[in-house]
C-alpha atoms as a PDB file:
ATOM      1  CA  UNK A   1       9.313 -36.184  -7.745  1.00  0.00           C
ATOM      2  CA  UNK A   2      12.647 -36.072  -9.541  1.00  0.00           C
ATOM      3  CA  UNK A   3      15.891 -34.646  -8.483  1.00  0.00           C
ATOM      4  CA  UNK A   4      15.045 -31.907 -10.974  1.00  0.00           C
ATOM      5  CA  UNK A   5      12.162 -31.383 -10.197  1.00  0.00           C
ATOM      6  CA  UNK A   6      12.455 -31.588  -6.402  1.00  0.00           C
ATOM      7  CA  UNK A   7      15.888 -28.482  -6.631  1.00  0.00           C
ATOM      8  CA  UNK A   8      12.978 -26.423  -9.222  1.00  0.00           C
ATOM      9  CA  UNK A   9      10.292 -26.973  -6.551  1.00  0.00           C
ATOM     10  CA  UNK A  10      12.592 -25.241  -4.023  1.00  0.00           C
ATOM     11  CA  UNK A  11      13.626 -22.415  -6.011  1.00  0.00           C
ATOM     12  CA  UNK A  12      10.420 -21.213  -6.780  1.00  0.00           C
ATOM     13  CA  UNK A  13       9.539 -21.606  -2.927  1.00  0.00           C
ATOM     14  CA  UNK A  14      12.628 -19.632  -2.503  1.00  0.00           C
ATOM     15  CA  UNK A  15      11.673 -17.134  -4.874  1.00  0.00           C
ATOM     16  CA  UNK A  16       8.484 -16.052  -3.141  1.00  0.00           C
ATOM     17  CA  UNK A  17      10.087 -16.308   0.565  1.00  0.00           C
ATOM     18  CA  UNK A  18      10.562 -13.308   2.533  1.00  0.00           C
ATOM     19  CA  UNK A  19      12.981 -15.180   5.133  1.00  0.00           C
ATOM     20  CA  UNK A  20      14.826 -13.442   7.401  1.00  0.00           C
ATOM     21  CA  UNK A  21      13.462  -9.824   5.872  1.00  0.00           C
ATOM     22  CA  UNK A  22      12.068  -6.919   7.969  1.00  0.00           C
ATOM     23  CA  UNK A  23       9.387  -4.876   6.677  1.00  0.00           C
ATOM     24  CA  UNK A  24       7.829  -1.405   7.255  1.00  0.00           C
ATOM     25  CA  UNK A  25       3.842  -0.673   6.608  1.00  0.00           C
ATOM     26  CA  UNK A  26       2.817   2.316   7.072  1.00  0.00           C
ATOM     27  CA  UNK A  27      -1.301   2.644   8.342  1.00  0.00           C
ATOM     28  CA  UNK A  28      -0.619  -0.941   9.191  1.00  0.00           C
ATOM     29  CA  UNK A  29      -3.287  -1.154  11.777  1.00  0.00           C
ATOM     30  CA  UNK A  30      -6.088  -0.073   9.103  1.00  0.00           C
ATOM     31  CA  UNK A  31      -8.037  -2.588   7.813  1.00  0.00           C
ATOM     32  CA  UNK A  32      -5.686  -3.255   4.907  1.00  0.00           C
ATOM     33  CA  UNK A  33      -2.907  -2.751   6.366  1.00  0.00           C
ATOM     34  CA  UNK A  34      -3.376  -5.500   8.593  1.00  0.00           C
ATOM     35  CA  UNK A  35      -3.875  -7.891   5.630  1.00  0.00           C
ATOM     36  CA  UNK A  36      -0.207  -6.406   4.032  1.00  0.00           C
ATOM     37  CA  UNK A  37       0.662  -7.480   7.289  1.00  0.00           C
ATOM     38  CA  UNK A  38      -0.720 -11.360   7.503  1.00  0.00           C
ATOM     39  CA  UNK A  39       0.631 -11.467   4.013  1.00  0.00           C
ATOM     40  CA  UNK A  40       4.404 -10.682   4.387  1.00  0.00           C
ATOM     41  CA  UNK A  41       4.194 -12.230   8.155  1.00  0.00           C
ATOM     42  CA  UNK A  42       3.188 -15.689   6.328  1.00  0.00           C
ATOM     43  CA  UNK A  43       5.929 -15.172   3.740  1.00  0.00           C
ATOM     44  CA  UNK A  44       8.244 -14.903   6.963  1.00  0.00           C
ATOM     45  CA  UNK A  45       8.803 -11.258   6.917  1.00  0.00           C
ATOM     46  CA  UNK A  46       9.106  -9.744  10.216  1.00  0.00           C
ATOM     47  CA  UNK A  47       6.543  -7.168  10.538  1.00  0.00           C
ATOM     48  CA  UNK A  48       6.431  -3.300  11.706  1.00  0.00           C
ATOM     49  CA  UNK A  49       3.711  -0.926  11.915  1.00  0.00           C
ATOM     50  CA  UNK A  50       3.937   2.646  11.632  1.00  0.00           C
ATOM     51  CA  UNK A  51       0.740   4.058  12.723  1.00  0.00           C
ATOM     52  CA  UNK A  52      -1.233   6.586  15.285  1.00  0.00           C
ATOM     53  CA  UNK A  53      -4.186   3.824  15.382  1.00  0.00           C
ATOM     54  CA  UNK A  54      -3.697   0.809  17.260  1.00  0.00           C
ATOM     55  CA  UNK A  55      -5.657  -2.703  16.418  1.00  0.00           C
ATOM     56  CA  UNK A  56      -5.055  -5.287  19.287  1.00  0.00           C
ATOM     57  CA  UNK A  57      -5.928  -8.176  15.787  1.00  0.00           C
ATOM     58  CA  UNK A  58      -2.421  -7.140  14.613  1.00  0.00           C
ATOM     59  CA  UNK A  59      -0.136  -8.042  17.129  1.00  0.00           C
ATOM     60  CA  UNK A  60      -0.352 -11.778  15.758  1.00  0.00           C
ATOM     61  CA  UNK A  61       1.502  -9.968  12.552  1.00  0.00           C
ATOM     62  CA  UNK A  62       3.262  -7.394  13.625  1.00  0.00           C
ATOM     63  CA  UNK A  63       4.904  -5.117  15.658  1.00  0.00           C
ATOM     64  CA  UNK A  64       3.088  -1.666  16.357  1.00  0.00           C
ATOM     65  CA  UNK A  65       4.642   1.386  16.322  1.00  0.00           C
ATOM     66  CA  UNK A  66       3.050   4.880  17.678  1.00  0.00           C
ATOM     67  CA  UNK A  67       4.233   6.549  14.323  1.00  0.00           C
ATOM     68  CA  UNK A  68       2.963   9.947  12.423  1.00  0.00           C
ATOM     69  CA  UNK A  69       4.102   9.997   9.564  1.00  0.00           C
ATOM     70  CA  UNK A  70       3.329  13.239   8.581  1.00  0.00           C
ATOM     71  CA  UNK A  71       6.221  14.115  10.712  1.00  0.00           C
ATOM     72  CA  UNK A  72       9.420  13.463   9.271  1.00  0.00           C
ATOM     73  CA  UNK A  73      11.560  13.495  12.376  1.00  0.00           C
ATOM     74  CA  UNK A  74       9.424  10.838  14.243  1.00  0.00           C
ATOM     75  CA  UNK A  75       9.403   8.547  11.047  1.00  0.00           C
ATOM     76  CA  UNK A  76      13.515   9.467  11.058  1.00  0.00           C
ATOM     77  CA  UNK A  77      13.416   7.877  14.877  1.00  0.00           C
ATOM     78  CA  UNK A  78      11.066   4.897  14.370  1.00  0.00           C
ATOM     79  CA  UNK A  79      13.044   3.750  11.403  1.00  0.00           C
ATOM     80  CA  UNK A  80      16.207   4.159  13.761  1.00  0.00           C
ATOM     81  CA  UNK A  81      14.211   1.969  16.474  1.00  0.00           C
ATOM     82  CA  UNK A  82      13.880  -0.757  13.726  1.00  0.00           C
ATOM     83  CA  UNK A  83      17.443  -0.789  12.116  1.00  0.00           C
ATOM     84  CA  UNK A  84      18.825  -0.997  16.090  1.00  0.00           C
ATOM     85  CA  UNK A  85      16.196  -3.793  16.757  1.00  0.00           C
ATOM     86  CA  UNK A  86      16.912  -5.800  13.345  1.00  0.00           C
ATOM     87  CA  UNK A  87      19.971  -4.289  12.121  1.00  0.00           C
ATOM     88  CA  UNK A  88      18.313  -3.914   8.638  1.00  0.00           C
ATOM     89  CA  UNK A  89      14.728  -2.951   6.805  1.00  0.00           C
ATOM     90  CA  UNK A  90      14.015  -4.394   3.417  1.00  0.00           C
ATOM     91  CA  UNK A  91      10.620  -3.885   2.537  1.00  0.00           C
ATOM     92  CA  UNK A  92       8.845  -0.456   2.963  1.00  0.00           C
ATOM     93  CA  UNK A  93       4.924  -0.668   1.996  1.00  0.00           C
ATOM     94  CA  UNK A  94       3.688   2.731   1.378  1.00  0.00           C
ATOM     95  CA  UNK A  95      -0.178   2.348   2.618  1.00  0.00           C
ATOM     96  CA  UNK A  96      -1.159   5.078   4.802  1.00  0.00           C
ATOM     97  CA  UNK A  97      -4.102   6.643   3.586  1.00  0.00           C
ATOM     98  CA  UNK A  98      -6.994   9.012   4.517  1.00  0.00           C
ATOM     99  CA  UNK A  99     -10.485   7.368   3.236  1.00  0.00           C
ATOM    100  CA  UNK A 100     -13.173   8.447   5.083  1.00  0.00           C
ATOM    101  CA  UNK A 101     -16.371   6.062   4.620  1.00  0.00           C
ATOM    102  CA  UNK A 102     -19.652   7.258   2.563  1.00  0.00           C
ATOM    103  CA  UNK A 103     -21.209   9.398   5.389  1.00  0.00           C
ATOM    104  CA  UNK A 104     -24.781   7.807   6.447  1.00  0.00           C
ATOM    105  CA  UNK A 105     -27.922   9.911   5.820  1.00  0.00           C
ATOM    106  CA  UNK A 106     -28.207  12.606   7.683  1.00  0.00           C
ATOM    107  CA  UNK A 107     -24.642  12.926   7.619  1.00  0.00           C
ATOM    108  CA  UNK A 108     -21.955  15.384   6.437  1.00  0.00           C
ATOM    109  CA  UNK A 109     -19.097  14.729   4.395  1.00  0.00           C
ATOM    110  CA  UNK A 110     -18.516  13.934   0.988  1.00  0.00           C
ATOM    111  CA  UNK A 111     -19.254  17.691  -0.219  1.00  0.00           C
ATOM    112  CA  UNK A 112     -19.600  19.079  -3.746  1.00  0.00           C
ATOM    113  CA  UNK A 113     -15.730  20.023  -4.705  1.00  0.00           C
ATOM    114  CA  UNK A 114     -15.933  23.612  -4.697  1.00  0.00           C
ATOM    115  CA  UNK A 115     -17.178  23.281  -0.752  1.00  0.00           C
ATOM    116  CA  UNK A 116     -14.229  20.680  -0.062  1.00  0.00           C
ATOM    117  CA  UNK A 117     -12.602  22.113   2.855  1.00  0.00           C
ATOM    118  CA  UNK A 118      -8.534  23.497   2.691  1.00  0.00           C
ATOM    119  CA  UNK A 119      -8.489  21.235   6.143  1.00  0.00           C
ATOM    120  CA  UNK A 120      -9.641  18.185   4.692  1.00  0.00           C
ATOM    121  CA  UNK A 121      -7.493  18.609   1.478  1.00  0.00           C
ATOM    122  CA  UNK A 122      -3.834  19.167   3.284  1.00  0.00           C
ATOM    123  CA  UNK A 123      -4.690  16.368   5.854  1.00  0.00           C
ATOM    124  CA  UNK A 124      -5.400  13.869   2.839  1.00  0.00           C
ATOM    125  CA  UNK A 125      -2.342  15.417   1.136  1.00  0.00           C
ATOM    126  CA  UNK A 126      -0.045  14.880   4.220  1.00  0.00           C
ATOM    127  CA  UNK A 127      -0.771  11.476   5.032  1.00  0.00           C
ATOM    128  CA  UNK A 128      -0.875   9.360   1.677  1.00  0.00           C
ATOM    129  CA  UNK A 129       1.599  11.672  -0.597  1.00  0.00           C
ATOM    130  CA  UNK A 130       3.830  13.984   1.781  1.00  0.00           C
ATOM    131  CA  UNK A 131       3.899  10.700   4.632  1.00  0.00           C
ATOM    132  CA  UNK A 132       5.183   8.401   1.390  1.00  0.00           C
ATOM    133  CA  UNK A 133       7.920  10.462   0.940  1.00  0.00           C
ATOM    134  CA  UNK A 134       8.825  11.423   4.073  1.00  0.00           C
ATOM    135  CA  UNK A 135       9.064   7.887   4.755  1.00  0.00           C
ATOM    136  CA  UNK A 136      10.999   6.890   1.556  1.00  0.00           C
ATOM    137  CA  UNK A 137      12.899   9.493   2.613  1.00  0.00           C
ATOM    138  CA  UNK A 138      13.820   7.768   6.380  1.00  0.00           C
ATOM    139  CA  UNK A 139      14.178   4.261   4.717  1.00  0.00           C
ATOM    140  CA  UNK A 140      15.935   5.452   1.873  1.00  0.00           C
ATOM    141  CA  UNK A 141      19.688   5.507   3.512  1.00  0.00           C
ATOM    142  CA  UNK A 142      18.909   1.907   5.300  1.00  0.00           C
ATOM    143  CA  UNK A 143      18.629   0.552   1.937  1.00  0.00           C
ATOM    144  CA  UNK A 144      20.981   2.229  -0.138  1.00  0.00           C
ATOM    145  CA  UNK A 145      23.875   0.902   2.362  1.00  0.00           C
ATOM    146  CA  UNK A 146      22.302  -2.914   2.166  1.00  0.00           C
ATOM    147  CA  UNK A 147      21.885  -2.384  -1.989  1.00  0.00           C
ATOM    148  CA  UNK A 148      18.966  -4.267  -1.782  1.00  0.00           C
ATOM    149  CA  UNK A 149      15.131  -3.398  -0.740  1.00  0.00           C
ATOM    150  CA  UNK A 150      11.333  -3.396  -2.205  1.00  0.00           C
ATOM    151  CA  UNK A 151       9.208  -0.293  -1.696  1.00  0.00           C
ATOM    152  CA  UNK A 152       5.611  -0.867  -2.752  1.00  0.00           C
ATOM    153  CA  UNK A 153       3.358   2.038  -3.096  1.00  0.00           C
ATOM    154  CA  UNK A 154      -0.408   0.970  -2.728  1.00  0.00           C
ATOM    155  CA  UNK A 155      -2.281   2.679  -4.921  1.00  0.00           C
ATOM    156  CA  UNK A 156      -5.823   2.547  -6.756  1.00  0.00           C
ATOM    157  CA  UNK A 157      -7.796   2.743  -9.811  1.00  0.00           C
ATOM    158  CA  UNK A 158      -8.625   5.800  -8.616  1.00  0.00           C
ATOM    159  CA  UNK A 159      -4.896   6.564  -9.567  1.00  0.00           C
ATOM    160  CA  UNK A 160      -5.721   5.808 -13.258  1.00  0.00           C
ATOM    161  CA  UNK A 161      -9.299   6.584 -13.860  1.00  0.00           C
ATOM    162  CA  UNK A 162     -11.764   9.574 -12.729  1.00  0.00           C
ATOM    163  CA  UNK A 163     -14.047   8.862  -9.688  1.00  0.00           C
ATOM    164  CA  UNK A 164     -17.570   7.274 -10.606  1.00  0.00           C
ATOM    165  CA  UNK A 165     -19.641   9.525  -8.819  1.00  0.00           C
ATOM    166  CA  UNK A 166     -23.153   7.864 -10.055  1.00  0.00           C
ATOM    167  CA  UNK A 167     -22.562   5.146  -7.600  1.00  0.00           C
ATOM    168  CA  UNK A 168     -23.074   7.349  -4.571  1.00  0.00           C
ATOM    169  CA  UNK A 169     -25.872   8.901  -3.501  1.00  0.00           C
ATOM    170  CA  UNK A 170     -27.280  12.382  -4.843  1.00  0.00           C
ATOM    171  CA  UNK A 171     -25.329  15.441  -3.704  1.00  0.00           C
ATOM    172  CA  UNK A 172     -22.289  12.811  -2.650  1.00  0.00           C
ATOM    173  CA  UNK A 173     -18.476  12.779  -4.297  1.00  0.00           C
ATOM    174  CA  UNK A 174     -15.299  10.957  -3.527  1.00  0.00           C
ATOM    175  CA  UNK A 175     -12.307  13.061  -2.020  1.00  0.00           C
ATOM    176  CA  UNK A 176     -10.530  15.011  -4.962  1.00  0.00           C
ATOM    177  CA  UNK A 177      -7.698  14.483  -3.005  1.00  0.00           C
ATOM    178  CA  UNK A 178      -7.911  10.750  -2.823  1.00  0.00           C
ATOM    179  CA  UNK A 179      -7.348   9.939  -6.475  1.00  0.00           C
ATOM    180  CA  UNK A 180      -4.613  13.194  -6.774  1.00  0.00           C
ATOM    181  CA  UNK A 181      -2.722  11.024  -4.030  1.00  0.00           C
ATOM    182  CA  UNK A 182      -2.958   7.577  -5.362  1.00  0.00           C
ATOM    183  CA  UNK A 183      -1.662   9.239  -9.024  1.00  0.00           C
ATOM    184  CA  UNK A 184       0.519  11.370  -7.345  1.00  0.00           C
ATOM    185  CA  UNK A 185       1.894   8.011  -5.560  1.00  0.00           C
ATOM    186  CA  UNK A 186       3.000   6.578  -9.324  1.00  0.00           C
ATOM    187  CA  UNK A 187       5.151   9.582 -10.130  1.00  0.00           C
ATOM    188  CA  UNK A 188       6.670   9.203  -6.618  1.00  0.00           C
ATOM    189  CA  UNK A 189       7.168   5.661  -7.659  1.00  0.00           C
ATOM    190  CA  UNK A 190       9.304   6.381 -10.586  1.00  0.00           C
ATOM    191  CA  UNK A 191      10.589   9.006  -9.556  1.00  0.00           C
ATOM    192  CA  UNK A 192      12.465   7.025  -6.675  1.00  0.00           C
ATOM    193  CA  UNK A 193      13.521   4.071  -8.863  1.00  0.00           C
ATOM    194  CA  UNK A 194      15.254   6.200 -10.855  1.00  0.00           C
ATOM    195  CA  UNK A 195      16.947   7.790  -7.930  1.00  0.00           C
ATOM    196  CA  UNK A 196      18.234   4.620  -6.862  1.00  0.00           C
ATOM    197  CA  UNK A 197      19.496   3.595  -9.616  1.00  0.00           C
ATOM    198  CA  UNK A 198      20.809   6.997 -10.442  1.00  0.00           C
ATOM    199  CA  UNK A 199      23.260   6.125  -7.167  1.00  0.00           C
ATOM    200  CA  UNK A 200      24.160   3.172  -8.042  1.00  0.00           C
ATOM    201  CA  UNK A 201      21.413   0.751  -6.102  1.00  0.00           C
ATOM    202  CA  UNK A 202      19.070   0.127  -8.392  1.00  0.00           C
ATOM    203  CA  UNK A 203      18.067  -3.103  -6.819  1.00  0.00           C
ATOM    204  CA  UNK A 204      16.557  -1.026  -4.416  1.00  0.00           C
ATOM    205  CA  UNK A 205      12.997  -1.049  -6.245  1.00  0.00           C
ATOM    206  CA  UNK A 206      10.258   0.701  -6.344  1.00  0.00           C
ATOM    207  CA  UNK A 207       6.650  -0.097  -7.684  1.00  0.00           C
ATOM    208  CA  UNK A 208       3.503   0.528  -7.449  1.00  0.00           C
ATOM    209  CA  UNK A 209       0.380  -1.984  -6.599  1.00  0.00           C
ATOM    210  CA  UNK A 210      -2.954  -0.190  -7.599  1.00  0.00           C
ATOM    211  CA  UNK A 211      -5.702  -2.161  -6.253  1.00  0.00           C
ATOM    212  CA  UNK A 212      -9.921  -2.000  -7.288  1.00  0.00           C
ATOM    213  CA  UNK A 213     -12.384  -2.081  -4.585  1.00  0.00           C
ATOM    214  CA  UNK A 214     -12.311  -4.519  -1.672  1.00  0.00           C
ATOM    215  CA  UNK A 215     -15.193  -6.096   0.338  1.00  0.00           C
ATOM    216  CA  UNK A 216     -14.401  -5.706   3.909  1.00  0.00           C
ATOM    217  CA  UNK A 217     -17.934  -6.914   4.369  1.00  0.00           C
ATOM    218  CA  UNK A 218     -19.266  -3.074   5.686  1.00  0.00           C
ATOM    219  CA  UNK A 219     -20.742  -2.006   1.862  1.00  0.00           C
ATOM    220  CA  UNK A 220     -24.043  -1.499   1.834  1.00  0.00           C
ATOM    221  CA  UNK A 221     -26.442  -4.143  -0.728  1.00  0.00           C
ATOM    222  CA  UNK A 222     -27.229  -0.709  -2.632  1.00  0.00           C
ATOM    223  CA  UNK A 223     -23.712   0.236  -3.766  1.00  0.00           C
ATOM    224  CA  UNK A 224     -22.925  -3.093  -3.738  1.00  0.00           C
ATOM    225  CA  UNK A 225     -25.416  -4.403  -6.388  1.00  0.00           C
ATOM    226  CA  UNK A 226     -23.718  -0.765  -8.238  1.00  0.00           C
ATOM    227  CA  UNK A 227     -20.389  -2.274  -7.981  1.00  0.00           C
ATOM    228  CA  UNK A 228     -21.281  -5.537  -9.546  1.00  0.00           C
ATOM    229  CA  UNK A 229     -21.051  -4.155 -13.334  1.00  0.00           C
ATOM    230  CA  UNK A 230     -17.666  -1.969 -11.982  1.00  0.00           C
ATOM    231  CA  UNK A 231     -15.437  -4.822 -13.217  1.00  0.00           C
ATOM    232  CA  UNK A 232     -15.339  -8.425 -14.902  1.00  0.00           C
ATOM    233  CA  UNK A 233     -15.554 -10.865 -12.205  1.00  0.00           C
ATOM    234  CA  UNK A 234     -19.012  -8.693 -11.030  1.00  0.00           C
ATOM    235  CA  UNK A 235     -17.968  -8.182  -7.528  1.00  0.00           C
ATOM    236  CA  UNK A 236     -15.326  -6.196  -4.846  1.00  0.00           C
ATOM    237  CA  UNK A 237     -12.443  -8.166  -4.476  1.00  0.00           C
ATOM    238  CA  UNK A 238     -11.943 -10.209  -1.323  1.00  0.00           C
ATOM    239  CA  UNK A 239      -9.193  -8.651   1.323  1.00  0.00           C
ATOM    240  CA  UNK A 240      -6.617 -11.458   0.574  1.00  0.00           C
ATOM    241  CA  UNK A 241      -6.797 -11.394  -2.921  1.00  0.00           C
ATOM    242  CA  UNK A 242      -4.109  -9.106  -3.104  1.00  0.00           C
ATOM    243  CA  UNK A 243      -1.755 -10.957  -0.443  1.00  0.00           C
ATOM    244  CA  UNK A 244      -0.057 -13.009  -3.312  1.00  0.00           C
ATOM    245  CA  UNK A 245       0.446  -9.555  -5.563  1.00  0.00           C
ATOM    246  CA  UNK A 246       2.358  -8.180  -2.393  1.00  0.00           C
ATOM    247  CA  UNK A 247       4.137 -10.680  -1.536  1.00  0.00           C
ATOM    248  CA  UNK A 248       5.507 -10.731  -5.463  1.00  0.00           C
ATOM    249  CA  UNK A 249       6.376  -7.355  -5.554  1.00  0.00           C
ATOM    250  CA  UNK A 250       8.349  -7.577  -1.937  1.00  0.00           C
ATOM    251  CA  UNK A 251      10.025 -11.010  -3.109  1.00  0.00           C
ATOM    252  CA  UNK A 252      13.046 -11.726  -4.793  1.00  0.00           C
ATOM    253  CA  UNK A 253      10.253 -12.918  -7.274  1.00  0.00           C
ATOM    254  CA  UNK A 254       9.891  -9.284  -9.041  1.00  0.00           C
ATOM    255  CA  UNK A 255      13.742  -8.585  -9.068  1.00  0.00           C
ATOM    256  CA  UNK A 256      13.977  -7.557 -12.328  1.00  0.00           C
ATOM    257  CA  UNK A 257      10.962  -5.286 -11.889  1.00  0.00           C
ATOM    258  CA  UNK A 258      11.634  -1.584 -10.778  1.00  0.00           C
ATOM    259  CA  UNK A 259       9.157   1.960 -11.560  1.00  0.00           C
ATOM    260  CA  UNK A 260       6.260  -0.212 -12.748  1.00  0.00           C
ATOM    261  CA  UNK A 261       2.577  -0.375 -11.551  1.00  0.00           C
ATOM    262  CA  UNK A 262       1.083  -3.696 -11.275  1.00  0.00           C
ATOM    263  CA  UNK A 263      -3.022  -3.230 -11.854  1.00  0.00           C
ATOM    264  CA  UNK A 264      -4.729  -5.564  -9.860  1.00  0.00           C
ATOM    265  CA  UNK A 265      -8.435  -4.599 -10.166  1.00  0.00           C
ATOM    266  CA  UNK A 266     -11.019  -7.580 -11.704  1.00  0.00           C
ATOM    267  CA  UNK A 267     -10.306  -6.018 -15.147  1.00  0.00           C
ATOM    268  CA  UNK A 268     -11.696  -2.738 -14.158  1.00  0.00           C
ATOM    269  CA  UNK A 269      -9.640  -0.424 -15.713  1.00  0.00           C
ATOM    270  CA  UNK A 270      -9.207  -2.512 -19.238  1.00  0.00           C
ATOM    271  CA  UNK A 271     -12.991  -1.732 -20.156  1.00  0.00           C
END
């Protein structure tokens, strides 16, 4: 390897490396949360979790923190806890999200929309919209005094397109309130990056990752064989397929990239 090519090597390396960085996830004990948190931990990112759920598998990642975030005051105090512990925070990743499973039969849940109770609407509302703000809100200062940071906002298809319903069963429909937070999640998106930049840190980004379906291995061979025709590569992605699209948006790799949404789906949302 050349000189040249040996100093290019290392500045894409560098590019990518999260070094030295300390990062916020909220929901980071849920099951995708804890692959946010293998990816920035490999990157060298050091690793919190704000979260009510605890998962003994993430402690190899990160750090858990007994966190609601649909209380802004105890968000306020865990971010404190961090910034005394590191002295900085410099990646926020906005995952916290209320997604309850397809309900077996004999089951409730998943009711027609007009049944859809004002309980199960606000507590959907509160965690993935209100807690993302609320917790933009907390990091916000922390990273207007360094100039620097990477919020990431994980959203979904189901931010850009309607719900399938035909893939569930008869009498079954996703959450109205799950896609109204994952598009409500890209206006918050903008909406903060031109805040930043509106006082004067606008490399304090903010984007937005919206991700298709993922095989955690728990789908059932019925909605799975529905899924197969849901986007071009025929199948859910895997869960660290989207590690090296995180990783880019928290990186000094996307630092000329600010109110965008990055579509990572199998080409679902092109057809």
């Amino acid at each position: 390897m050349g000189i040249i090519s040996f100093i290019m090597t290392n500045e894409i390396k560098d590019l990518f490396s999260l070094e030295g960085r300390v990062a916020v996830i909220t929901g980071g004990d849920g099951r995708l949360g804890i692959e946010h948190a293998k990816a920035l931990s490999a990157a060298g990112a050091r690793v919190y979790s704000f979260d009510t759920v605890r998962r003994d598998v993430l402690a190899e990642f990160a750090t858990h923190m007994d966190v609601d975030i649909t209380e802004p005051e105890k968000i306020a105090d865990a971010v404190a806890k961090v910034v005394k512990e590191t002295g900085r925070i410099d990646i926020l990743v906005n995952n916290a999200v209320i997604d309850p499973p397809l309900p077996k039969e004999g089951e409730r849940g998943w009711e027609a929309y007009p049944e859809f109770s004002k309980g199960q609407w606000e507590k959907e509302i509160a965690v993935g919209l209100s807690g993302a703000q609320y917790s933009l809100q907390a990091v916000a200062p922390v990273m207007i005094k360094q100039k620097k940071g990477s919020v990431i906002q994980i959203s979904s298809t189901s931010g850009i397109t309607a719900p399938n319903h035909s893939k569930y069963p008869p009498g079954r429909f996703k959450s109205a309130a799950y896609p109204t937070v994952k598009t409500g999640l890209l206006g918050l998106t903008r909406a903060w990056a031109s805040y930043f930049a509106a006082v004067g840190a606008p490399d304090v980004r903010v984007n937005a990752l919206c991700l298709g379906a993922v095989n955690f291995k728990e789908i059932t061979p019925e909605l799975l064989e529905k899924l197969k025709g849901r986007n071009m590569f025929g199948r859910p992605a895997r869960p660290s397929e989207y590690h090296g699209a995180l990783v880019f948006l928290a990186s000094d790799a996307s630092a000329f990239m600010t109110a965008q949404t990055l579509i990572m789906d199998g080409g679902q949302t092109a057809w």
